[in-house]
C-alpha atoms as a PDB file:
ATOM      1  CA  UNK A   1      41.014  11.292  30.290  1.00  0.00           C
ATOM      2  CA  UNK A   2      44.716  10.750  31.760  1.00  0.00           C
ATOM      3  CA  UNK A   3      46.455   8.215  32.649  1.00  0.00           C
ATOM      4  CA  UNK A   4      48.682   8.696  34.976  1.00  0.00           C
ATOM      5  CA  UNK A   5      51.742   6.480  36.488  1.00  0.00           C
ATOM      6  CA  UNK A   6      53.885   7.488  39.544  1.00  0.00           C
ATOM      7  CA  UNK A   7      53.962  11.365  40.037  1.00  0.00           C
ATOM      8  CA  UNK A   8      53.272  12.594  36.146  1.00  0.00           C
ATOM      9  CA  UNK A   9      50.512  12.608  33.954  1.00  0.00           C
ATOM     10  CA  UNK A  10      52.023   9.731  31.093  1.00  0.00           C
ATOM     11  CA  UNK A  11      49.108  10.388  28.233  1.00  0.00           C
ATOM     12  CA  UNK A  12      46.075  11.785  27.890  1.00  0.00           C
ATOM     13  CA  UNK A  13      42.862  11.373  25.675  1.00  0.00           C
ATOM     14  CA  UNK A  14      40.647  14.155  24.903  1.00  0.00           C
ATOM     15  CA  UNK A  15      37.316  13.873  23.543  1.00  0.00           C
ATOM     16  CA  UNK A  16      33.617  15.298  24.131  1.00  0.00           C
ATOM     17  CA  UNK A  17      30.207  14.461  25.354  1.00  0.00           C
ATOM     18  CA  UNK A  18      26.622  15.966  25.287  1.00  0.00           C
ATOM     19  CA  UNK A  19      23.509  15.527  26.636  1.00  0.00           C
ATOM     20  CA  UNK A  20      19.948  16.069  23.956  1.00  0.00           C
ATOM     21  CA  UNK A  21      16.628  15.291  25.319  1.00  0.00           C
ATOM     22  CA  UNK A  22      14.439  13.433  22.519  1.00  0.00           C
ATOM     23  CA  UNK A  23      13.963  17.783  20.790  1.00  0.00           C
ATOM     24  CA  UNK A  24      17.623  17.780  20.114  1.00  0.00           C
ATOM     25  CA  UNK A  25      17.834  20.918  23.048  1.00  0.00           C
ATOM     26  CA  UNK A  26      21.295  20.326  24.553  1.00  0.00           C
ATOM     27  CA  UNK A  27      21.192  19.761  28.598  1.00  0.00           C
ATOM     28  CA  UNK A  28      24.730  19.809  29.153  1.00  0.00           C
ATOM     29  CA  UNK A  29      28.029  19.440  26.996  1.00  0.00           C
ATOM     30  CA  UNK A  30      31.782  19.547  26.852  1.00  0.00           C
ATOM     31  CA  UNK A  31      33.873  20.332  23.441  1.00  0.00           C
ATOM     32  CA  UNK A  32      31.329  20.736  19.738  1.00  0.00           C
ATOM     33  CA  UNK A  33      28.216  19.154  19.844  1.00  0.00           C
ATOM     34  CA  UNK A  34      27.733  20.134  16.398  1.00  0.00           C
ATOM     35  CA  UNK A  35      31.074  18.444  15.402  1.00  0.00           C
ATOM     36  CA  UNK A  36      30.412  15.327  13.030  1.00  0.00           C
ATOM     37  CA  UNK A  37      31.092  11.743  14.232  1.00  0.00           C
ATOM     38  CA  UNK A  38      30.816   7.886  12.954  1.00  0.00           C
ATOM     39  CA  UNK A  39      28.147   6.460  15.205  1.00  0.00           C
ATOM     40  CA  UNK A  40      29.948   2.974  13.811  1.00  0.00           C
ATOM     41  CA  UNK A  41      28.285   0.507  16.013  1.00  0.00           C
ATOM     42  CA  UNK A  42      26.120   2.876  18.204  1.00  0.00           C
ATOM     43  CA  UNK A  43      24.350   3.098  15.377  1.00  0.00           C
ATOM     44  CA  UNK A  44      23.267  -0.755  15.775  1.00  0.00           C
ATOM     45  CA  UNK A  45      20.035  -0.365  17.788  1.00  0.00           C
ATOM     46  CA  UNK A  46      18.618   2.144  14.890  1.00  0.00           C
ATOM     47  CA  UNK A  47      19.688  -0.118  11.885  1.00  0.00           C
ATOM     48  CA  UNK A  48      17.984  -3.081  13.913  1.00  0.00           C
ATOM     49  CA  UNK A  49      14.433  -1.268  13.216  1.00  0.00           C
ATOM     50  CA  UNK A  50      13.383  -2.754   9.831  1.00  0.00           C
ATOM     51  CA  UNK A  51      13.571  -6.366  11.596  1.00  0.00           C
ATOM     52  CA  UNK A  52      10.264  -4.715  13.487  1.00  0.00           C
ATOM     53  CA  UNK A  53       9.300  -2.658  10.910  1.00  0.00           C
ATOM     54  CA  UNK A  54       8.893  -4.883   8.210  1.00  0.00           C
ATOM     55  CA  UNK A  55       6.801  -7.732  10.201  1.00  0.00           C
ATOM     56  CA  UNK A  56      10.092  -9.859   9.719  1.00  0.00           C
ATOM     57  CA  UNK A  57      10.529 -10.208  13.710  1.00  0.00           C
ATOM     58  CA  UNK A  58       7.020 -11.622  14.108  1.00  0.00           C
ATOM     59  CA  UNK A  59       6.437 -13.536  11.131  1.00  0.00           C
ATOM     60  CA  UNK A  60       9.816 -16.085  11.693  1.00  0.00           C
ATOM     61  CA  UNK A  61       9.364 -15.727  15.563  1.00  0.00           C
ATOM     62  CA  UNK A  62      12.265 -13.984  16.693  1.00  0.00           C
ATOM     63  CA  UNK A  63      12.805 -14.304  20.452  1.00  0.00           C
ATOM     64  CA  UNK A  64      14.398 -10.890  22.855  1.00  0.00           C
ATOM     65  CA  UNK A  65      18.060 -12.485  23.109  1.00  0.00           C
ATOM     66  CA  UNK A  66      17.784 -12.555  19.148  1.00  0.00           C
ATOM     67  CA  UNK A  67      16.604  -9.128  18.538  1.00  0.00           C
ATOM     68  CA  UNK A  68      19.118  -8.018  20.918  1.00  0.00           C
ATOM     69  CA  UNK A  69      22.003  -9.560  18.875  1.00  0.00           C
ATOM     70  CA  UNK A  70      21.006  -8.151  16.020  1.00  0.00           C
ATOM     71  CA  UNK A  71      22.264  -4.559  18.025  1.00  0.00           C
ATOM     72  CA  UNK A  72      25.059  -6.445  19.238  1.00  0.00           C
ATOM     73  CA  UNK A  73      28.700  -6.015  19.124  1.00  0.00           C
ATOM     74  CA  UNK A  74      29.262  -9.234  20.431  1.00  0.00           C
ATOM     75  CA  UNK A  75      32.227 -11.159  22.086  1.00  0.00           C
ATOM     76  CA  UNK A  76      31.400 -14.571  20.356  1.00  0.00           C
ATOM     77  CA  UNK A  77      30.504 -16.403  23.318  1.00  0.00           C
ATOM     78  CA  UNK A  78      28.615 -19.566  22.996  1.00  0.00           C
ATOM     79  CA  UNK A  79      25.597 -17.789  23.764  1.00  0.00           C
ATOM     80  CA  UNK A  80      25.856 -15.198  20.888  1.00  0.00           C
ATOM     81  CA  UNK A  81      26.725 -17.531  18.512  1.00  0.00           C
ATOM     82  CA  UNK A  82      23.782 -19.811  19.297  1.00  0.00           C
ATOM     83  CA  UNK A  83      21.605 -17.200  18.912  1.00  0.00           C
ATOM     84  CA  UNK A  84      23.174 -15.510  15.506  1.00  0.00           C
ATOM     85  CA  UNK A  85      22.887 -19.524  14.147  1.00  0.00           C
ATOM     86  CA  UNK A  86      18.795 -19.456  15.694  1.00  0.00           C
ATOM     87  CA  UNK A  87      18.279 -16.190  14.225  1.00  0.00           C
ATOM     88  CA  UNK A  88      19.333 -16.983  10.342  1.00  0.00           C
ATOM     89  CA  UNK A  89      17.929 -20.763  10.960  1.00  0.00           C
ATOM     90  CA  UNK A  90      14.665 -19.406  11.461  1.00  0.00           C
ATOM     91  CA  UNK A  91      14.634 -16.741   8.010  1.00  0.00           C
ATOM     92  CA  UNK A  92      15.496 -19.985   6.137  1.00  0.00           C
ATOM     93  CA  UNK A  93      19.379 -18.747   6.335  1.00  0.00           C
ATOM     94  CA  UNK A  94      23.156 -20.266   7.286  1.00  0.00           C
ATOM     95  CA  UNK A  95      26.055 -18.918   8.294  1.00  0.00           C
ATOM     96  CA  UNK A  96      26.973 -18.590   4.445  1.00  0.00           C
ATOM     97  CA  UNK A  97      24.995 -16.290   3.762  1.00  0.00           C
ATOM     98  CA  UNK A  98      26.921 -14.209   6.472  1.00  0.00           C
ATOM     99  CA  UNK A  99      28.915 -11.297   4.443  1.00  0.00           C
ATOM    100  CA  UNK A 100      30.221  -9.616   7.746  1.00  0.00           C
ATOM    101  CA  UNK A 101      33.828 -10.429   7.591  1.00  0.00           C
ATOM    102  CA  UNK A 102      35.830 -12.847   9.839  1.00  0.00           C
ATOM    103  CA  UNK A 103      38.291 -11.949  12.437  1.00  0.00           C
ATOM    104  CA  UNK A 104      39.130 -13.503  15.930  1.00  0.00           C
ATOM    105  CA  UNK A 105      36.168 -13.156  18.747  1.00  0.00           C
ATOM    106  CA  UNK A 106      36.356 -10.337  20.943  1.00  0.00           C
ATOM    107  CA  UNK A 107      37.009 -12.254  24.220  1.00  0.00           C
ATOM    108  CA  UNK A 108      40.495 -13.327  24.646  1.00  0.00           C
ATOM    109  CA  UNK A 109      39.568 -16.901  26.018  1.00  0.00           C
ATOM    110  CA  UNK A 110      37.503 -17.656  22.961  1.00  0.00           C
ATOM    111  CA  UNK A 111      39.904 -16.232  20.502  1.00  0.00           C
ATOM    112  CA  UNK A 112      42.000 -19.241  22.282  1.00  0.00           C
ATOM    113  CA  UNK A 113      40.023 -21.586  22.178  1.00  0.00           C
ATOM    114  CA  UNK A 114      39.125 -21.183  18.512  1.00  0.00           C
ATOM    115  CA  UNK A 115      43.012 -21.301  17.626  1.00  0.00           C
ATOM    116  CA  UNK A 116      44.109 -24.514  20.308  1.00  0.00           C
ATOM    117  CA  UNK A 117      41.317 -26.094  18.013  1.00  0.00           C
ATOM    118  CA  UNK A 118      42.728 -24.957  15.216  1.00  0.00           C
ATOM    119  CA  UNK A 119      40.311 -23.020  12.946  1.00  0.00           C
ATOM    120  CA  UNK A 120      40.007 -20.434  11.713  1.00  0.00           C
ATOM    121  CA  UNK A 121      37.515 -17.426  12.414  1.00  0.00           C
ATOM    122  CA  UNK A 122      34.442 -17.507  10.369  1.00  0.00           C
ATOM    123  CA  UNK A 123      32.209 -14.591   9.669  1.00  0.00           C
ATOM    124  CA  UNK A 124      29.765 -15.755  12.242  1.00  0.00           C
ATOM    125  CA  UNK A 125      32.467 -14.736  14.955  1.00  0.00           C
ATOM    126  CA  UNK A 126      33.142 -11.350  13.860  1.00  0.00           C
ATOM    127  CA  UNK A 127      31.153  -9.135  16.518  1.00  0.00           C
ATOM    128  CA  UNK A 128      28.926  -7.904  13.837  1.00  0.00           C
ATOM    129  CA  UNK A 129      27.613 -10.988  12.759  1.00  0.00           C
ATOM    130  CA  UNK A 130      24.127 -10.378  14.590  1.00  0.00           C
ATOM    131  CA  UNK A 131      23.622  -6.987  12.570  1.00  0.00           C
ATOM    132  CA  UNK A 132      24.281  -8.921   9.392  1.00  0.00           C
ATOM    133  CA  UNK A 133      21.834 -11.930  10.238  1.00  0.00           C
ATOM    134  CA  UNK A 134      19.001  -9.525  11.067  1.00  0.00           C
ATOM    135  CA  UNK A 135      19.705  -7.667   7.579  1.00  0.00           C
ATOM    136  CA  UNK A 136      19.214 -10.752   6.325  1.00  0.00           C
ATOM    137  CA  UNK A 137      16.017 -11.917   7.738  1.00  0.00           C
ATOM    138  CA  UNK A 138      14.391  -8.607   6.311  1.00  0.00           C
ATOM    139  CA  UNK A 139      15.514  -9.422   3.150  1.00  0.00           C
ATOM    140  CA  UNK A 140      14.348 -13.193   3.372  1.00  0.00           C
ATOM    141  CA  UNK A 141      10.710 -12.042   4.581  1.00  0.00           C
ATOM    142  CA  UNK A 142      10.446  -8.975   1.778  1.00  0.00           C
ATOM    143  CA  UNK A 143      11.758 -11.223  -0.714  1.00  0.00           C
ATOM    144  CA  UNK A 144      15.113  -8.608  -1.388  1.00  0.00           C
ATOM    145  CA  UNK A 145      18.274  -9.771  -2.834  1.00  0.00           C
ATOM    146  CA  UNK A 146      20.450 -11.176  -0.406  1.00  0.00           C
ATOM    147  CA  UNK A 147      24.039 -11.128  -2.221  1.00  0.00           C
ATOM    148  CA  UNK A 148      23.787  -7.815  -2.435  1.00  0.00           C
ATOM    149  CA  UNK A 149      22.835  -6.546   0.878  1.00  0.00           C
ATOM    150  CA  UNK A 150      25.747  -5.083   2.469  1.00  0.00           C
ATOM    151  CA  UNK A 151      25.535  -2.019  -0.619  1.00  0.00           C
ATOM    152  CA  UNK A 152      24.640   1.178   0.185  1.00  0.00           C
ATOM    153  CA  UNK A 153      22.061   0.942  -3.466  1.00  0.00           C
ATOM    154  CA  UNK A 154      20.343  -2.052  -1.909  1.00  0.00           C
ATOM    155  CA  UNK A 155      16.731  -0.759  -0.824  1.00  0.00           C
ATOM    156  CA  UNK A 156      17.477  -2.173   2.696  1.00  0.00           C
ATOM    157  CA  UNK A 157      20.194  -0.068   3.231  1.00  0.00           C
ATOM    158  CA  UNK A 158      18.400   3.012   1.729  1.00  0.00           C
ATOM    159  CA  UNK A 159      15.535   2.463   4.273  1.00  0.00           C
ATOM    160  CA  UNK A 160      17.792   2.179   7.097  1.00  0.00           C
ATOM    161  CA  UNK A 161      19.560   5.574   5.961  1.00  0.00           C
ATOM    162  CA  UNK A 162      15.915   6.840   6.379  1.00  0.00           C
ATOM    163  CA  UNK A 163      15.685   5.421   9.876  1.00  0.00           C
ATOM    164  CA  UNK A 164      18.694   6.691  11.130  1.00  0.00           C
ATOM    165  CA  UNK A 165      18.013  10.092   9.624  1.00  0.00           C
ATOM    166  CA  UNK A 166      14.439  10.099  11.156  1.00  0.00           C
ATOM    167  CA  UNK A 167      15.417   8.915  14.516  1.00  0.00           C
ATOM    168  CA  UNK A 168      18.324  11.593  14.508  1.00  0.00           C
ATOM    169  CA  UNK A 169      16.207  14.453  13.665  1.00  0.00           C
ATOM    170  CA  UNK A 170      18.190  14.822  10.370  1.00  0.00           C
ATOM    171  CA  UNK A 171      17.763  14.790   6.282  1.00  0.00           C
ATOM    172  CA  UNK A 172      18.766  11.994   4.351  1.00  0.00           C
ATOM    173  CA  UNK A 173      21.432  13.977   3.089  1.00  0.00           C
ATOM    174  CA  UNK A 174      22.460  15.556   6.252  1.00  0.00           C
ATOM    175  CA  UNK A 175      23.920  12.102   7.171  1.00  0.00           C
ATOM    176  CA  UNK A 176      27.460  11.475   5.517  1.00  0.00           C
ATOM    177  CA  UNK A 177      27.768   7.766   4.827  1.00  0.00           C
ATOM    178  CA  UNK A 178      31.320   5.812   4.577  1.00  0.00           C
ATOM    179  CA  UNK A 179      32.011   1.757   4.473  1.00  0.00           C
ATOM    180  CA  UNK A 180      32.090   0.399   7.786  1.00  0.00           C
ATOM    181  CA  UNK A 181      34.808  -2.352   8.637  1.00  0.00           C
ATOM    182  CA  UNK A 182      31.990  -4.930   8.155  1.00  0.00           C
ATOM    183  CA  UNK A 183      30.998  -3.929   4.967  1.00  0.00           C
ATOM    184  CA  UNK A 184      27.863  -2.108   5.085  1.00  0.00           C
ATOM    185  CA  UNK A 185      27.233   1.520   5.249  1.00  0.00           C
ATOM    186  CA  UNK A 186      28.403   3.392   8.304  1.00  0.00           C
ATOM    187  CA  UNK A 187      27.241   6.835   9.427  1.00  0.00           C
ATOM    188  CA  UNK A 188      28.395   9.951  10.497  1.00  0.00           C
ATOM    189  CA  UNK A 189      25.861  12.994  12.014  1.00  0.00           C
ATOM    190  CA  UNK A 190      26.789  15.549  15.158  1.00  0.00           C
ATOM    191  CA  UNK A 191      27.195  14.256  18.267  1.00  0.00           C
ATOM    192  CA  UNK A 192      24.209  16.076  19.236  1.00  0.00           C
ATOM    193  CA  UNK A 193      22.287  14.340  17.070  1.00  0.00           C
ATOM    194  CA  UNK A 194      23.355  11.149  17.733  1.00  0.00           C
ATOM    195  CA  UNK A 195      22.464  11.432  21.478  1.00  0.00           C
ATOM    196  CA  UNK A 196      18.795  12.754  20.686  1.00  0.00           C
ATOM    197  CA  UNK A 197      18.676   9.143  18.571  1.00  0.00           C
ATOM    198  CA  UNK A 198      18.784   7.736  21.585  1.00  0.00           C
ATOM    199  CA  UNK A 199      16.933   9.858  24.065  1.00  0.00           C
ATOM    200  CA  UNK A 200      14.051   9.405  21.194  1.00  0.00           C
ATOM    201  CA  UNK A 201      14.442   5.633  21.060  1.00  0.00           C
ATOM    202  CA  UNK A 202      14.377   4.905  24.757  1.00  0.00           C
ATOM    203  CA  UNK A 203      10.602   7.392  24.953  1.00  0.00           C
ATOM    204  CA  UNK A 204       9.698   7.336  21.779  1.00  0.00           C
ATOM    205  CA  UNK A 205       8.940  10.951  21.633  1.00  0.00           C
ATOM    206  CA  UNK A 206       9.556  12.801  18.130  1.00  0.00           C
ATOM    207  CA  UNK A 207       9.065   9.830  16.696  1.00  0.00           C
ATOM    208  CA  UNK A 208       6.219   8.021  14.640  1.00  0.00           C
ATOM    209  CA  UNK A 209       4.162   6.048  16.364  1.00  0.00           C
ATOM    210  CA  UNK A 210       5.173   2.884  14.068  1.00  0.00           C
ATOM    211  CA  UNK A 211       8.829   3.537  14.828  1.00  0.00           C
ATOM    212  CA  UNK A 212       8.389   4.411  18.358  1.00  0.00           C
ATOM    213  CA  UNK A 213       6.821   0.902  19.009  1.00  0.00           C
ATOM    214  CA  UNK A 214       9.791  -0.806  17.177  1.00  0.00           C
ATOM    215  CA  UNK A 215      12.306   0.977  18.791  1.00  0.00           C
ATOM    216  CA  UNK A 216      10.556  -0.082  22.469  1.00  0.00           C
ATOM    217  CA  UNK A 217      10.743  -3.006  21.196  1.00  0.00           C
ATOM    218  CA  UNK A 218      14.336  -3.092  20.034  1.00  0.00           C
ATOM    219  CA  UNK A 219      15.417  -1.093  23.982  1.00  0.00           C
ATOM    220  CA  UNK A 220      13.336  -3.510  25.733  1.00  0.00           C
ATOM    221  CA  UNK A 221      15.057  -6.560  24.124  1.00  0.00           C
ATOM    222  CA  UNK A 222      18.525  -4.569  24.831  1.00  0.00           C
ATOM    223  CA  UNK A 223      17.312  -4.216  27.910  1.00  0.00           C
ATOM    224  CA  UNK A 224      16.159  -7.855  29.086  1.00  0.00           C
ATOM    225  CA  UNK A 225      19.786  -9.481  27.277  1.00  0.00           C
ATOM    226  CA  UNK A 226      22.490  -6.850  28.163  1.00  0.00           C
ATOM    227  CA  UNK A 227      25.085  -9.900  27.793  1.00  0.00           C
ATOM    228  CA  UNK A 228      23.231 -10.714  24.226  1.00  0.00           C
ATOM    229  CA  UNK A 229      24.437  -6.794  22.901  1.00  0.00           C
ATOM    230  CA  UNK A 230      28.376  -7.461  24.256  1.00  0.00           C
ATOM    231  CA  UNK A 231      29.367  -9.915  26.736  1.00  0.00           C
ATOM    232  CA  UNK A 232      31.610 -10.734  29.766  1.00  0.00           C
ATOM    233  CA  UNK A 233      33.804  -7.712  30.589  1.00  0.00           C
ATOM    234  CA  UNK A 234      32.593  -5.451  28.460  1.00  0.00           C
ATOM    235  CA  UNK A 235      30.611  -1.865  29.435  1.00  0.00           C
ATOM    236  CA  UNK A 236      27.651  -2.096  27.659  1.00  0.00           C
ATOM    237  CA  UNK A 237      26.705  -5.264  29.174  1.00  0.00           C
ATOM    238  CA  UNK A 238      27.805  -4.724  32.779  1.00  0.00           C
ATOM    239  CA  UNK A 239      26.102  -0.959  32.835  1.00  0.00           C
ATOM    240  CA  UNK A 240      22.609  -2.397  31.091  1.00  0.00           C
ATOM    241  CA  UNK A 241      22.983  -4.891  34.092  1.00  0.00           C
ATOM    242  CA  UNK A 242      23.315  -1.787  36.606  1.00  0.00           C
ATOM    243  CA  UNK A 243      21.619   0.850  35.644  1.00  0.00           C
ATOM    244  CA  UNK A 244      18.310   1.517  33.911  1.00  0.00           C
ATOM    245  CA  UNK A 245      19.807   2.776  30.852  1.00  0.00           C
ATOM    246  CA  UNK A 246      20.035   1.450  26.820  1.00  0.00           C
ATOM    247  CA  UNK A 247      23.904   1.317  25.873  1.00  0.00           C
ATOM    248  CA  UNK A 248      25.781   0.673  22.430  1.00  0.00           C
ATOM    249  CA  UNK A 249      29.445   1.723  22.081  1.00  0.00           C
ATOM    250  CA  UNK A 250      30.740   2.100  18.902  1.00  0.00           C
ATOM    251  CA  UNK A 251      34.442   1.588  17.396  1.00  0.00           C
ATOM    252  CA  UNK A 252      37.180   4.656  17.897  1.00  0.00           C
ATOM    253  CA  UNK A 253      35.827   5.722  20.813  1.00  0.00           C
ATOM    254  CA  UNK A 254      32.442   5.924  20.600  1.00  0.00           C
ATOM    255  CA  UNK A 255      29.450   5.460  23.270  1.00  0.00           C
ATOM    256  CA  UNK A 256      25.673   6.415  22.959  1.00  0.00           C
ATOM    257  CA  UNK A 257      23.081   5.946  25.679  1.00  0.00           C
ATOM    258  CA  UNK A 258      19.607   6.755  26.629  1.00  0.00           C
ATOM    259  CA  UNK A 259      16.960   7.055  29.364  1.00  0.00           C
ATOM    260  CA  UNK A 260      13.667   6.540  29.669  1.00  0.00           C
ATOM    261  CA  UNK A 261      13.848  10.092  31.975  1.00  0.00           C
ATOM    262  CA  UNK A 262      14.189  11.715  28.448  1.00  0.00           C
ATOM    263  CA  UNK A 263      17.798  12.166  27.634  1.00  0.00           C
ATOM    264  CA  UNK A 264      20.604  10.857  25.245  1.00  0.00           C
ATOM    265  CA  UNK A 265      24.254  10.920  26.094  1.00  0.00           C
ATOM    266  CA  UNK A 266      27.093  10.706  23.249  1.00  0.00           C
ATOM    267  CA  UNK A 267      30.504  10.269  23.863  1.00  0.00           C
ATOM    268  CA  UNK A 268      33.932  10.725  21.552  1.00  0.00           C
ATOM    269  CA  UNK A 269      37.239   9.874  22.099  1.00  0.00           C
ATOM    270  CA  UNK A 270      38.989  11.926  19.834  1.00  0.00           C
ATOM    271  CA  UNK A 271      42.050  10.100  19.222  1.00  0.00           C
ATOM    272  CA  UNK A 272      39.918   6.919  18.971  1.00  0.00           C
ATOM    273  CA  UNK A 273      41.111   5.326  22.219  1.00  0.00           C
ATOM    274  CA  UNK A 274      39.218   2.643  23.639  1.00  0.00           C
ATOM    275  CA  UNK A 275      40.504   2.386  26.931  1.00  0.00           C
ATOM    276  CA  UNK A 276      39.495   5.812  27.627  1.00  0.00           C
ATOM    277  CA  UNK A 277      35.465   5.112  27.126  1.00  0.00           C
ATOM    278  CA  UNK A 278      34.515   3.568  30.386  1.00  0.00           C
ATOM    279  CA  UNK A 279      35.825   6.112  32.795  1.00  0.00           C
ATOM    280  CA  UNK A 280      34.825   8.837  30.207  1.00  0.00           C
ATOM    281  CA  UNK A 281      31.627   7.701  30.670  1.00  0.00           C
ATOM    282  CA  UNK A 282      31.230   7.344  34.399  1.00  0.00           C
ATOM    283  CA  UNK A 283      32.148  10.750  34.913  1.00  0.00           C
ATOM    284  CA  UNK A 284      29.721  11.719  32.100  1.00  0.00           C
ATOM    285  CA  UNK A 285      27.062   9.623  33.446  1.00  0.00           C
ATOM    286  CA  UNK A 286      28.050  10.350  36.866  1.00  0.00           C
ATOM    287  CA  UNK A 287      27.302  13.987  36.803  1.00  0.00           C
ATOM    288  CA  UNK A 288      23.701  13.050  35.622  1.00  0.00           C
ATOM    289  CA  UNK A 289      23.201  11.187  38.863  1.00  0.00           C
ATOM    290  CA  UNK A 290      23.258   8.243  37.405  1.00  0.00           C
ATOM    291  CA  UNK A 291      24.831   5.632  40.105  1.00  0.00           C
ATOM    292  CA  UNK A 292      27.067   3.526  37.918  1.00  0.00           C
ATOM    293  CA  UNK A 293      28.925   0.594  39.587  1.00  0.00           C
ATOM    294  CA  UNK A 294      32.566   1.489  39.663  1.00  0.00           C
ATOM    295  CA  UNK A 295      34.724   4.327  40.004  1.00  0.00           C
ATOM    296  CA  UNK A 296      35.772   6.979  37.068  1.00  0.00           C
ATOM    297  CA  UNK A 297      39.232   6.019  38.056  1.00  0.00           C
ATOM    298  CA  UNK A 298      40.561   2.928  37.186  1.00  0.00           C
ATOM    299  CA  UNK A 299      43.663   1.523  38.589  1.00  0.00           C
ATOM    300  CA  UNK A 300      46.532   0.334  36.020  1.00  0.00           C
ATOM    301  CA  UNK A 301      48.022  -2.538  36.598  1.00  0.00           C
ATOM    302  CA  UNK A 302      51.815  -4.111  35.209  1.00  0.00           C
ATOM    303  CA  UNK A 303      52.332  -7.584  34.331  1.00  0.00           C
ATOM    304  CA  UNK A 304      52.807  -9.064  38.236  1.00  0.00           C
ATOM    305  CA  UNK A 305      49.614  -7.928  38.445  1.00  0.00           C
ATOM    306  CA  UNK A 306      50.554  -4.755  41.332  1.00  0.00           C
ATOM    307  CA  UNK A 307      49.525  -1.268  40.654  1.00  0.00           C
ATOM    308  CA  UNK A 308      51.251   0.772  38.938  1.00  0.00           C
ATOM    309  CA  UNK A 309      49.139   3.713  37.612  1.00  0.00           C
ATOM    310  CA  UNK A 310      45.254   4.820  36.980  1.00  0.00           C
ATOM    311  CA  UNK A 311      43.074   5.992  34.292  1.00  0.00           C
ATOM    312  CA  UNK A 312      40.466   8.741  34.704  1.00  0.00           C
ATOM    313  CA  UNK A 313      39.690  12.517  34.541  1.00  0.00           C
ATOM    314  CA  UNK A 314      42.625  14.839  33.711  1.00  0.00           C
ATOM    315  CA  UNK A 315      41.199  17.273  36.227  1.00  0.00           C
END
C-alpha cells in the first residue's frame, strides 16, 4: 500500500495475502504464505468455540449479539458493553471477574465521554472484554478456576490451543504461542494456515462434525451482529454489513476472512500499520469478485478537512 500526497509516493506499507480453500491448497497469493504470523484477534472467532462446545452457550442462554461479542474487538459502545455485562450476568459473573486489562474505548467519542465524566477505563471497556467474559462462562459452567484463566497451564486455554490447531490444520506444537496484550495466550501459525481456519469455519469442511456445528454457530452469530464484533467505523462491521463474508481483524495489521463459497483470505501488514488494512483488503477481496462498498483508494484528508493525498495500491 502507498500513500501518496501531491506528485510523490510519501510512504509505503508492504505486506502479503493468500487465499486457502478449507484443504489448505493455496488459490492465489502475494509474498510467503508459509511465513509465520500472530493471528492476535483474528484468532477470536476460533477461541470463541468452547462457549459451544462445552454446552456453556445453551445451558445460561446466551443470545447471537452475545456470542458475537465474545469474537469481538469491540469499540465500547453502549451496545457492547450491555451485552459483555448480560453475558457474565447470566454465568453468575461481574465485571470483576474481568482480567482483560483497561484502556480507553476504541471510538473516539466514547473515549470522551468516559473522561468529561471523569473515570477512568475499566476492564470491561478494553475491546477484548467480550473474549474474556465468554472464557469465563466456560469456566463457570465446567466448574474451572476462574483466577487463573488467562494462563496458558489453565485447561481452558490448553483446549483452545487444540481448537485453533484443529481448525488450522496444524499440531499442537506447530502453533508458537506468546502473551497477547490482554493477557491470555496469543498465536502465531502461517498465513496460509490461518486463512484455511477460516475457509473451514465458514463450511465446516475438514472439520468434526461437533466443531463444524459450533463454528456455524459462532459465523452465523458474527454474521447476524456485525456491529456486536467491532462497531461504528470500523471494517469488520461495515464489510459483514455488505458482503456475505465472516471478518475479524487482528492487531499489527492483521485481517482474516471467509466464505461460505469455500475460501479463506489472510492479510499482513508487515510493518504493522493499521491504516493500510482496509484498502489492502479491498484490492485483495476485490480481485476475488467480491463487490465491497468503497474504493481501494482512499482519499487523505488535512486538518480543514480538503484533500490532500490518498491511500491505496503502490501499483
Amino acid at each position: 500500500m502507498a500513500i501518496r500526497r501531491g506528485a510523490i509516493v510519501e510512504s509505503v506499507h508492504r505486506g502479503r495475502f493468500v487465499f486457502c480453500d478449507p484443504s489448505g491448497n493455496v488459490l492465489d497469493a502475494a509474498g510467503d504464505p508459509d511465513a509465520y504470523v500472530y493471528a492476535r484477534s483474528s484468532a477470536k472467532p476460533f477461541q470463541a468455540l468452547p462457549l459451544l462446545l462445552s454446552g456453556a452457550a445453551d445451558t445460561f442462554g446466551l443470545s447471537d449479539a452475545e456470542l458475537a461479542v465474545a469474537c469481538a474487538s469491540h469499540n465500547a459502545e453502549e451496545p457492547h458493553l450491555e451485552a459483555v455485562r448480560s453475558l457474565l450476568q447470566k454465568a453468575g459473573l461481574s465485571e470483576d471477574d474481568l482480567q482483560s486489562g483497561a484502556h480507553p474505548p476504541m471510538y473516539a467519542p466514547e473515549a470522551a465521554k468516559l473522561t468529561r465524566a471523569g473515570d477512568e477505563p475499566r476492564p470491561i471497556h478494553g475491546n477484548c472484554s467480550g473474549k474474556h467474559a465468554g472464557m469465563l462462562a466456560v469456566c463457570a459452567h465446567e466448574g474451572l478456576a476462574t483466577g487463573g484463566y488467562r494462563s496458558p497451564d489453565h485447561p481452558l486455554q490448553l483446549r483452545i490451543l487444540e481448537l485453533v490447531a484443529e481448525v488450522c490444520g496444524l499440531r499442537n506444537d506447530e502453533v508458537l504461542v506468546a502473551g497477547d496484550d490482554c493477557g491470555v495466550p496469543a498465536f502465531a501459525l502461517p498465513l496460509k494456515n490461518l486463512a484455511t481456519g477460516f475457509a473451514r469455519i465458514t463450511t465446516g469442511d475438514g472439520l468434526s462434525d461437533e466443531v463444524a456445528a459450533a463454528a456455524a454457530r459462532v459465523w452465523r452469530a458474527m454474521r447476524a451482529h456485525p456491529f456486536m464484533v467491532a462497531g461504528t467505523g470500523r471494517l469488520d462491521t461495515e464489510l459483514m454489513g455488505s458482503t456475505d463474508l465472516v471478518c475479524k481483524s487482528g492487531a499489527e495489521g492483521v485481517f482474516a476472512a471467509g466464505s461460505s463459497d469455500g475460501w479463506g483470505l489472510a492479510i499482513k501488514i508487515s510493518d504493522g500499520g493499521g491504516r493500510a488494512v482496509r484498502p489492502a483488503a479491498v484490492a485483495a477481496l476485490g480481485g476475488r469478485g467480491v463487490g465491497v462498498t468503497g474504493d481501494e483508494r482512499r482519499a487523505t484528508r488535512g486538518l480543514h478537512g480538503e484533500v490532500v493525498g490518498e491511500i491505496g495500491p503502490l501499483f
